[in-house]
Structures are given as structure tokens and as C-alpha cells.
Protein backbone atom coordinates (compact mmCIF):
# COMPACT_ATOMS: atom_id res chain seq x y z
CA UNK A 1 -38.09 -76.24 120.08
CA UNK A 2 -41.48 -77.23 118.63
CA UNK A 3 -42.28 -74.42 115.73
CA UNK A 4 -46.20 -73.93 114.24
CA UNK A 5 -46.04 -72.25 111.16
CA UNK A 6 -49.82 -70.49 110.36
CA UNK A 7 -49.88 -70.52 106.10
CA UNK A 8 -52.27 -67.33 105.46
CA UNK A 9 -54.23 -67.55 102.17
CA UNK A 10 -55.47 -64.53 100.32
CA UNK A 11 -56.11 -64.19 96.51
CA UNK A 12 -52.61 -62.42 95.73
CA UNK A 13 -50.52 -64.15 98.88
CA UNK A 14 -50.05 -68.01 99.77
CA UNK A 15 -47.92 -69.20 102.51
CA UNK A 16 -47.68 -72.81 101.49
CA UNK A 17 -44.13 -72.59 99.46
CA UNK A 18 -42.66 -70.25 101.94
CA UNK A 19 -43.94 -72.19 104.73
CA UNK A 20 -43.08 -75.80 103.64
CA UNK A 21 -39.64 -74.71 103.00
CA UNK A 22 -39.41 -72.95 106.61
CA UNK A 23 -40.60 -75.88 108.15
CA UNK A 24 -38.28 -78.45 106.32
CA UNK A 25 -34.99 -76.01 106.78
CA UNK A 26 -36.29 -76.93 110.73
CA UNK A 27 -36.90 -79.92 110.29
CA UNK A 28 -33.60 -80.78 108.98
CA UNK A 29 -31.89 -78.47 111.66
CA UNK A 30 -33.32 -81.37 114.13
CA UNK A 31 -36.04 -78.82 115.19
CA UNK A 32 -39.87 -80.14 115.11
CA UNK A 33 -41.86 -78.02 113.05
CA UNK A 34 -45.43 -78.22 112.37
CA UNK A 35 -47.83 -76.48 109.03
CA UNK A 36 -51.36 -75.06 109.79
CA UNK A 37 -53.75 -73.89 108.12
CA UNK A 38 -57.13 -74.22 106.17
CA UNK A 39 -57.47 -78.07 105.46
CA UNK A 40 -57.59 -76.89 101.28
CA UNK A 41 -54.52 -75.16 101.67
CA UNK A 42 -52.34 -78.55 102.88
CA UNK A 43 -51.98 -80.42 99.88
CA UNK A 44 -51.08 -84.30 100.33
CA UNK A 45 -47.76 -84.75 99.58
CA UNK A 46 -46.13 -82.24 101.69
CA UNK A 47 -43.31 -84.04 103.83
CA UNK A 48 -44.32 -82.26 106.97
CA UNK A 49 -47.04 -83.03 110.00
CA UNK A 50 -49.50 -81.17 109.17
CA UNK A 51 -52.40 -79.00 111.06
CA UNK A 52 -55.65 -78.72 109.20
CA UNK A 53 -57.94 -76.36 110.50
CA UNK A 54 -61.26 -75.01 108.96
CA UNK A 55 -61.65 -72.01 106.56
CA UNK A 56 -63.56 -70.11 109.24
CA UNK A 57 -61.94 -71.48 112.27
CA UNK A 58 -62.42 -68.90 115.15
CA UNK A 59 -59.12 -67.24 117.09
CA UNK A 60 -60.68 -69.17 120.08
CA UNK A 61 -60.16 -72.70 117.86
CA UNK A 62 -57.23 -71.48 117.13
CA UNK A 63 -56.00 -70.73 120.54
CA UNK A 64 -56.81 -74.24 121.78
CA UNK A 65 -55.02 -75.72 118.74
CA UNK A 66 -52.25 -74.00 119.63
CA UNK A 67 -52.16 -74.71 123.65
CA UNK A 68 -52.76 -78.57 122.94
CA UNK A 69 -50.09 -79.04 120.26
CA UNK A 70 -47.16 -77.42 122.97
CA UNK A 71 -46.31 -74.77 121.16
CA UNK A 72 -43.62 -72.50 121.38
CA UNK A 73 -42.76 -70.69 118.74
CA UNK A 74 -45.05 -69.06 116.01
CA UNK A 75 -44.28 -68.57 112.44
CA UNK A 76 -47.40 -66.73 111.02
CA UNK A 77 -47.19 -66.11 107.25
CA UNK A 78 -50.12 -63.48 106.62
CA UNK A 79 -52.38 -65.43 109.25
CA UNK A 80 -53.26 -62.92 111.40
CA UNK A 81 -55.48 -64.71 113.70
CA UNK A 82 -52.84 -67.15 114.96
CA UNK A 83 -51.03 -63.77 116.25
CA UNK A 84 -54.00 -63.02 117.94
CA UNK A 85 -53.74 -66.66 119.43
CA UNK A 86 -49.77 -66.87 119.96
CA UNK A 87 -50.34 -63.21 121.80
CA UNK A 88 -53.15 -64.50 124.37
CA UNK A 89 -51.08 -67.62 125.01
CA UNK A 90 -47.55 -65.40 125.11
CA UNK A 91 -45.97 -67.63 122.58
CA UNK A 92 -43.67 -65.58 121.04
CA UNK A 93 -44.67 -65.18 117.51
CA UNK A 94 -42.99 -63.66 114.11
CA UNK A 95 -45.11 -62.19 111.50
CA UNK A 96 -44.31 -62.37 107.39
CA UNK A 97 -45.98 -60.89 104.85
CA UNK A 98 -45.55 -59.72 101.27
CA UNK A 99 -45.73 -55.27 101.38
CA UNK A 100 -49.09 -54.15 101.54
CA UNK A 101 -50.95 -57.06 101.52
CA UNK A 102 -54.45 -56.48 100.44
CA UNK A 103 -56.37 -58.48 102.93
CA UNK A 104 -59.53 -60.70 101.88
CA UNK A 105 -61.31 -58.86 105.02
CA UNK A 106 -59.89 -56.43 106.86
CA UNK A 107 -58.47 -56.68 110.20
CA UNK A 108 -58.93 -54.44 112.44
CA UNK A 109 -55.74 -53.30 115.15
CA UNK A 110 -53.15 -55.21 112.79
CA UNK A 111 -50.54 -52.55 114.00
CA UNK A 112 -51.12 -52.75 117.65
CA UNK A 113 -51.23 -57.07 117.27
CA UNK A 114 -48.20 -56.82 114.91
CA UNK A 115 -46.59 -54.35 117.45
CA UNK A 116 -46.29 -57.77 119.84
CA UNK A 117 -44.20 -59.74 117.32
CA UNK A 118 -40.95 -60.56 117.82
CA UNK A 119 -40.33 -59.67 114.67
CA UNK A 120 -42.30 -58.69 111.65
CA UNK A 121 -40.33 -58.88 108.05
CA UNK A 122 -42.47 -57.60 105.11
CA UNK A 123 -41.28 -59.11 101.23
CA UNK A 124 -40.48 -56.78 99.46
CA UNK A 125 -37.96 -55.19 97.18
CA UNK A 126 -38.23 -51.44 97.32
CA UNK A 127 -35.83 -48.75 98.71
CA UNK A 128 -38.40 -46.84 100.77
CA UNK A 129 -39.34 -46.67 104.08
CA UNK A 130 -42.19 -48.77 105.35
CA UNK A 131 -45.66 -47.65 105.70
CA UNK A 132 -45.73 -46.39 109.54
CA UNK A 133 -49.29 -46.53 109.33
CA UNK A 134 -49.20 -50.30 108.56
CA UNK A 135 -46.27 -51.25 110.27
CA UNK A 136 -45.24 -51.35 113.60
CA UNK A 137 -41.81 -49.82 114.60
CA UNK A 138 -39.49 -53.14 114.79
CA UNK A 139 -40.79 -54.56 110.96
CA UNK A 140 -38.25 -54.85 108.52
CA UNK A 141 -37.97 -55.39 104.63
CA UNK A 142 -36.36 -58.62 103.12
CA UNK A 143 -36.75 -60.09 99.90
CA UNK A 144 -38.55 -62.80 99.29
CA UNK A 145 -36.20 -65.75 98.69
CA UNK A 146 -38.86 -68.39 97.15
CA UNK A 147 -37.95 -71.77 96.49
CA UNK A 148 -36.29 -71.49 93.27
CA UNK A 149 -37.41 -73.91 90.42
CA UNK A 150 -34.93 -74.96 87.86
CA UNK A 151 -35.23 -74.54 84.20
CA UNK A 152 -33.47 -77.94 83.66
CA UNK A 153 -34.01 -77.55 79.96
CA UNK A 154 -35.45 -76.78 76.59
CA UNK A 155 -37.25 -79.49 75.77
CA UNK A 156 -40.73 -78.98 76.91
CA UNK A 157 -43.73 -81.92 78.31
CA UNK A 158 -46.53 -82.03 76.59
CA UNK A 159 -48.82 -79.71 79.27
CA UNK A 160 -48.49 -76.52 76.54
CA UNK A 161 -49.87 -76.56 73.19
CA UNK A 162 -46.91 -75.16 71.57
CA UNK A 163 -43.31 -75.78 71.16
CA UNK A 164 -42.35 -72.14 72.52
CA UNK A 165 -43.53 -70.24 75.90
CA UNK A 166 -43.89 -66.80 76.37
CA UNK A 167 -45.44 -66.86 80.61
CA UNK A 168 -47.08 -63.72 82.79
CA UNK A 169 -48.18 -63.37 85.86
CA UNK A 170 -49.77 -61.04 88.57
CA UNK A 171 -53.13 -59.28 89.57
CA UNK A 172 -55.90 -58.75 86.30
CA UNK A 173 -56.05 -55.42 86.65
CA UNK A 174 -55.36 -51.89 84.78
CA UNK A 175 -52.09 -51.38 86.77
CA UNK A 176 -51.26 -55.08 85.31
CA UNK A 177 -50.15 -53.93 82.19
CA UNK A 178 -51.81 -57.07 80.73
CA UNK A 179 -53.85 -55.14 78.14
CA UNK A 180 -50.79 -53.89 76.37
CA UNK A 181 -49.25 -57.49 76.04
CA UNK A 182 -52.16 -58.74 74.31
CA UNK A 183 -51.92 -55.57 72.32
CA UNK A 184 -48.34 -56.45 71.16
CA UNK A 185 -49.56 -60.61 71.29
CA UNK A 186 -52.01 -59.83 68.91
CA UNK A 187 -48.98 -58.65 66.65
CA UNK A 188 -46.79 -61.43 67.36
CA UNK A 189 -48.89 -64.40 67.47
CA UNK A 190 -49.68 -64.44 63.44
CA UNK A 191 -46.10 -64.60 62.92
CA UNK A 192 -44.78 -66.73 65.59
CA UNK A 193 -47.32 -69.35 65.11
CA UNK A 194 -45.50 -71.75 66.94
CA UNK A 195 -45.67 -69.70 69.87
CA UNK A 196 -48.10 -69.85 72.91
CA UNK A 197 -48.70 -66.88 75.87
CA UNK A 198 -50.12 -68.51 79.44
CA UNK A 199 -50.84 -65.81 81.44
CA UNK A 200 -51.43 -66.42 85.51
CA UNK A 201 -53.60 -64.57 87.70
CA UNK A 202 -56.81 -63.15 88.37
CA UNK A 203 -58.87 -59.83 88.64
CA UNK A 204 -60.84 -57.27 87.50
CA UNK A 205 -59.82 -56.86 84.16
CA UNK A 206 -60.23 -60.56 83.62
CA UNK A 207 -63.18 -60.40 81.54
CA UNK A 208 -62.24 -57.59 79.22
CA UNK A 209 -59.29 -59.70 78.09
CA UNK A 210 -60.59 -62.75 77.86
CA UNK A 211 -63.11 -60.36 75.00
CA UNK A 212 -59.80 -58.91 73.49
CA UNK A 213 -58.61 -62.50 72.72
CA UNK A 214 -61.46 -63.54 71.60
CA UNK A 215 -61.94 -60.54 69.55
CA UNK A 216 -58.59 -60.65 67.44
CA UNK A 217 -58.58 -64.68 67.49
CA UNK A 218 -56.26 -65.75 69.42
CA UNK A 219 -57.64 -68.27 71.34
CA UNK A 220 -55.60 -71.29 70.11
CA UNK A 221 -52.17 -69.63 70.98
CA UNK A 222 -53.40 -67.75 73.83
CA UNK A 223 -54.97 -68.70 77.25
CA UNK A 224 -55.73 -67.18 81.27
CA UNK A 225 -55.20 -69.51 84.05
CA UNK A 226 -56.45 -68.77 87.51
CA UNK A 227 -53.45 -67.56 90.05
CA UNK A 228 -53.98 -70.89 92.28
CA UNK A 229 -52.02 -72.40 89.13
CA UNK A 230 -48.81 -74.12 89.94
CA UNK A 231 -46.78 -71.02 88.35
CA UNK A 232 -43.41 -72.53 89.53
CA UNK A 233 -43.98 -76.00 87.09
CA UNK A 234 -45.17 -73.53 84.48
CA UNK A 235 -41.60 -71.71 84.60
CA UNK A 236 -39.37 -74.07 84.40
CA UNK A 237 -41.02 -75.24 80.90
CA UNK A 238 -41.60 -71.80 79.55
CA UNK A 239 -38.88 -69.98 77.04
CA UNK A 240 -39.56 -65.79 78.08
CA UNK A 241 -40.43 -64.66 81.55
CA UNK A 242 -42.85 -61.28 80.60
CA UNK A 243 -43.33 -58.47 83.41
CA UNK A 244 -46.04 -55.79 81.92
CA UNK A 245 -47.12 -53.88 84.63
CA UNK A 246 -47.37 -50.10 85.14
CA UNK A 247 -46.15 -50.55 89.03
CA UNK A 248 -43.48 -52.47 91.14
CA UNK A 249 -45.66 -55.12 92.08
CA UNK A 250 -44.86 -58.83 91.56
CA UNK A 251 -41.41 -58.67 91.95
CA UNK A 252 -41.06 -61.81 93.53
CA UNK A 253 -42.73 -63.77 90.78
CA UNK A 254 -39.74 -62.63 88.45
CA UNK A 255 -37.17 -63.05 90.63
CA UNK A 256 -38.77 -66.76 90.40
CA UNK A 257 -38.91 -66.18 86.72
CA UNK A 258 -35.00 -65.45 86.74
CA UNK A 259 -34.12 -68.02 89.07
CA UNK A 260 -35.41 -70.74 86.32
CA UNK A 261 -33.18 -69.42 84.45
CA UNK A 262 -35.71 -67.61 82.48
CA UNK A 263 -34.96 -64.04 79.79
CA UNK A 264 -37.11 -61.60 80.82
CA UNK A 265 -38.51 -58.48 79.29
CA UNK A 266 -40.29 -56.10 81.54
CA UNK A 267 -41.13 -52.64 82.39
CA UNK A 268 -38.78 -50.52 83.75
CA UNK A 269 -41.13 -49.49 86.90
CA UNK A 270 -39.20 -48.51 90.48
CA UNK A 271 -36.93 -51.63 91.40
CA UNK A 272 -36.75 -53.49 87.96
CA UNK A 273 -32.91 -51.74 86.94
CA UNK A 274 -31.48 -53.45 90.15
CA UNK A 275 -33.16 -57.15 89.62
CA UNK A 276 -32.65 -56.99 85.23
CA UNK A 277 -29.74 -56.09 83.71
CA UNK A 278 -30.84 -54.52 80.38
CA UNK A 279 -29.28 -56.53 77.45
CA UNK A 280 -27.84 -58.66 79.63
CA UNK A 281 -30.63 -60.32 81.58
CA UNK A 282 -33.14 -59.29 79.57
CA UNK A 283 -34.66 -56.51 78.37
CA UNK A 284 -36.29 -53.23 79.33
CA UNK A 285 -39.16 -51.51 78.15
CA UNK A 286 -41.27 -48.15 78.84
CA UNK A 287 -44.42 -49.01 81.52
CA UNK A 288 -47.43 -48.91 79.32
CA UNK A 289 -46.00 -49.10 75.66
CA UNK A 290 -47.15 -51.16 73.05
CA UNK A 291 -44.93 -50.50 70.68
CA UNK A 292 -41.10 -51.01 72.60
CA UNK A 293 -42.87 -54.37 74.25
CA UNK A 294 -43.31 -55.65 70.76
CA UNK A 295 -40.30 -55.25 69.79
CA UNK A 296 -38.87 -56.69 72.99
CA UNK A 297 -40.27 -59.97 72.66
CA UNK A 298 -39.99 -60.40 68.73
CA UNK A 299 -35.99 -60.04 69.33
CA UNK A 300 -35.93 -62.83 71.82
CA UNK A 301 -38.56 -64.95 70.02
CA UNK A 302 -36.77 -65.23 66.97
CA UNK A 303 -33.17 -65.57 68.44
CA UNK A 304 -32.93 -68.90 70.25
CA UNK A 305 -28.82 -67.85 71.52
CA UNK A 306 -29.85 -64.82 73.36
CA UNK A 307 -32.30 -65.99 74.70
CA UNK A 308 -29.78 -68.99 76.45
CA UNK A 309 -27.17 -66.22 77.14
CA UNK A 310 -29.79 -64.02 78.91
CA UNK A 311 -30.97 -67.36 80.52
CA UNK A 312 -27.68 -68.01 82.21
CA UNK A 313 -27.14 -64.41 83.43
CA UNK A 314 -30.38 -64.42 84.70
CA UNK A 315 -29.82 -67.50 86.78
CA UNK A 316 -26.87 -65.93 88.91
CA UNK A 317 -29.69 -63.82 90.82
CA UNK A 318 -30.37 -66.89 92.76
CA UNK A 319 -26.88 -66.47 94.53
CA UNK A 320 -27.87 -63.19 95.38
CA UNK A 321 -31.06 -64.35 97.27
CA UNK A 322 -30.29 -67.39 99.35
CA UNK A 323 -32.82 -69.32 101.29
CA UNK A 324 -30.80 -70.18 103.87
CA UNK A 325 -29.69 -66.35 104.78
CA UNK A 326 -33.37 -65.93 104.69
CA UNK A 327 -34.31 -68.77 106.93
CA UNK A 328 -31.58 -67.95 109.63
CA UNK A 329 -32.52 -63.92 109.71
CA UNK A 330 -36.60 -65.27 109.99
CA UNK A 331 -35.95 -68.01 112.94
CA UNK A 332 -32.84 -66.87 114.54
């Protein structure tokens, strides 16, 4: 069976890990498995043929793509115009995307067109039931495997400018909870000089920290990296995974986190007591709080064993989230 597998590309989603890893468990299966998508999204040294297509290439283009290549099966990973495409041409097709994926332009009928999937899986990690107004009846939740990177060790490369890591990731914004870790940074940094905080992502709220770094000095242990950042190369050389945000969002990033055999602290927002194990893990803290973050991370920072022990527990998540069961449940 020939497979195309459509890697979407929005500012908080990108197919291209979950995709390349789809296509190569086919590809090994004996299977022949193709990647499209936007020519900048198809980096050189994937292992896979490849289908570049333009940033603004019509569902028409993208119809006749999909006739001439033979087609027939569809993997779309938040592309919704190859569903479009794969429905005109009746090539079954199977939708993924992480829960409510905030679209870079809406589409319009995404029900009704998702309605015609096979199947439709949504990433996610929550308990309740699925958006009806979003979802069509047949979509289910899974988690969001990734392709776990491994913390191989302590001893870091020379791409951070200090001998200890402290990572975050997710959307810029107020719901972030990025504002209170440079609050508690700004209190730990002076005393943890050999310390440095990389923080991934993008968004509104961008600007106003970039000022609050500034503003207390801490731009030589401190820095803001766009989200298109190789996050997964960044984990498995940082020391402290930190989730700040006020909401359940970006799960998947510290599952990652936890995979690399990271210690994390985080919020305890819906869904964080069943991925951490408080004081065994990592560590929990009040949504929002200064005060119980900074005390969090100063009682990792300065104890290097608990840090390893927490490290190792972490780790065992990734038996709990296996690629494979996640392949075979998408492509069966």
C-alpha cells in the first residue's frame, strides 16, 4: 500500500516529527510511504521520499499531486486541504491533530470534511469528552507518543552558555505562566550564577518579557528562542524540565521533557497529577505562584542526586507511551 502523509504547519503544531516517524515505522513494515508538504517544512536529511509542495498550493494542486503519485491511503497531520483532496479522489484518509488546534486561518466545514475520515484521533491528554462542535462523531483522543529523545548524559556541548539548564516551552502568552518564572528567575539567577533559563516559544507576551529581562538584568543567564527551535536537541542537554502555565496545555512537550529523562517542576493544572508524580518525578506547584515555583526549582538546582533520582523515574513514562501502540492504532 502506497501511504502520503500531508505534514500541516501552524505556529503551535508541526507534523514533521510525527510524520517522519509514521512514515519510517511504514517504511520498515515494507510499506511505501511518502512526506508532503510545504517545500520549508522538508528539511534535507530526512530518510524518506519526499513531496514538496508550495506554501499556498491550492486543494486543486493538491488533488493532482495526489492522483499522479497513486495514492491510496492518506495520513493528514493538521493539513486540512489534503482531506479536501483525499475526499474528492475517495482515498480514504485519517486525520491527526493536537486538541483544539488554533488554526493559522480558519477553515470553514472542518466537521462535515473531518466527518469523511476514516478516522480522526485528536492528541491530547485530558479526561473529557471531545468538543462535539469541533469534532465529528467517530474522533477519538490518544496521546501523543513523540519520538522520544534521550538524555544520554550530564555533560553538556558547548551550544548553552552555562554549565546548568533550567528549559520551558509553550505559547508567549498570559495563560503561559511565563511571567511568573521570570519572576522567581529573577530570584534565582543571582545566586545560581552558573545557571542558564532557555525558554521556547512564541506569542503575545513576547515583548513584555523580553522588557522584564532586560529590566532586572538578566540577559547573560537568560534568553527566548523562537518555537521553530529544535526543542528535542535542547532537552536532552538541559538539567530541569519547567511547566509554568495556568492551563493544561503543552502536555506533550513534557511528556518529551520526561522521556529525556528530565526532573520536572510544574503546575498542578487538570492532567499534570497523572503524568508527575510529586516528589517522585518532580515536583508540583500552585498555577500562578511565584513564591512555591521558587522554591521548587532552588531545591532541585542545588541538589545534583535528586535531581538524577527524579530523572530516572521520570524516564519510565516512556513505557507508558509507546510509539509503536500508537503507530498500529493510527494505520491499522
Amino acid at each position: 500500500m502506497k501511504t502520503i502523509i500531508f505534514l500541516g504547519s501552524h505556529k503551535s503544531f508541526s507534523g514533521l516529527r510525527l510524520g517522519a516517524a509514521l512514515g519510517t515505522f511504514l517504511t520498515v513494515a515494507g510499506e511505501e510511504a511518502l512526506l508532503a508538504g510545504a517545500k520549508k517544512d522538508l528539511p534535507g536529511y530526512l530518510e524518506l521520499p519526499v513531496l514538496p509542495l508550495t506554501v499556498t498550493a491550492t486543494v486543486k494542486t493538491i488533488t493532482a499531486s495526489l492522483k499522479k503519485s497513486g495514492a491510496q491511503r492518506v495520513i493528514s497531520l493538521a493539513h486540512l486541504p489534503a482531506c479536501e483532496a483525499s475526499a474528492a479522489l475517495n482515498i480514504p484518509f485519517t486525520y491527526i491533530e493536537p486538541e483544539n488546534l488554533k488554526e493559522d486561518k480558519p477553515f470553514k466545514n472542518k466537521k462535515s470534511l473531518l466527518g469523511k475520515a476514516v478516522r480522526v484521533f485528536v492528541l491530547g491528554t485530558g479526561d473529557k469528552p471531545l468538543d462535539k462542535k469541533r469534532y465529528p462523531a467517530q474522533a477519538v483522543r490518544v496521546v501523543n507518543p513523540a519520538i522520544w529523545v534521550e538524555h544520554y548524559n550530564y555533560n553538556k556541548p558547548a551550544c548553552f552558555k552555562k554549565e546548568n539548564n533550567l528549559i520551558a516551552s509553550g505559547p508567549l502568552t498570559k495563560n503561559g505562566g511565563f511571567d511568573v518564572l521570570l519572576q522567581s528567575w529573577a530570584r534565582l539567577a543571582p545566586a545560581h550564577t552558573t545557571w542558564h533559563l532557555t525558554i521556547v516559544g512564541d506569542g503575545t507576551q513576547k515583548a513584555a518579557l523580553k522588557k522584564f529581562i532586560a529590566k532586572h538584568n538578566l540577559e547573560a543567564s537568560t534568553e527566548i528562542i523562537p518555537a521553530s527551535a529544535d526543542l528535542y536537541s535542547l532537552l536532552r542537554n538541559a538539567d530541569i524540565y519547567v511547566f509554568p502555565s495556568r492551563v493544561p496545555e503543552g502536555l506533550n512537550e513534557l511528556l518529551d521533557a520526561m522521556a529525556s529523562k528530565l526532573p520536572v517542576v510544574a503546575t498542578d493544572v487538570e492532567g499534570i497529577a497523572d503524568l508527575v508524580a510529586n516528589g517522585i518525578s518532580g515536583l508540583l506547584v500552585n498555577a500562578g505562584e511565584e513564591e512555591p515555583l521558587t522554591i521548587a526549582l532552588d531545591e532541585l538546582m542545588v541538589n545534583w542526586g535528586k535531581r538524577v533520582g527524579m530523572a530516572l523515574e521520570a524516564s519510565k513514562h516512556k513505557e507508558r507511551f509507546s510509539f509503536e501502540e500508537f503507530a498500529k492504532t493510527v494505520l491499522a
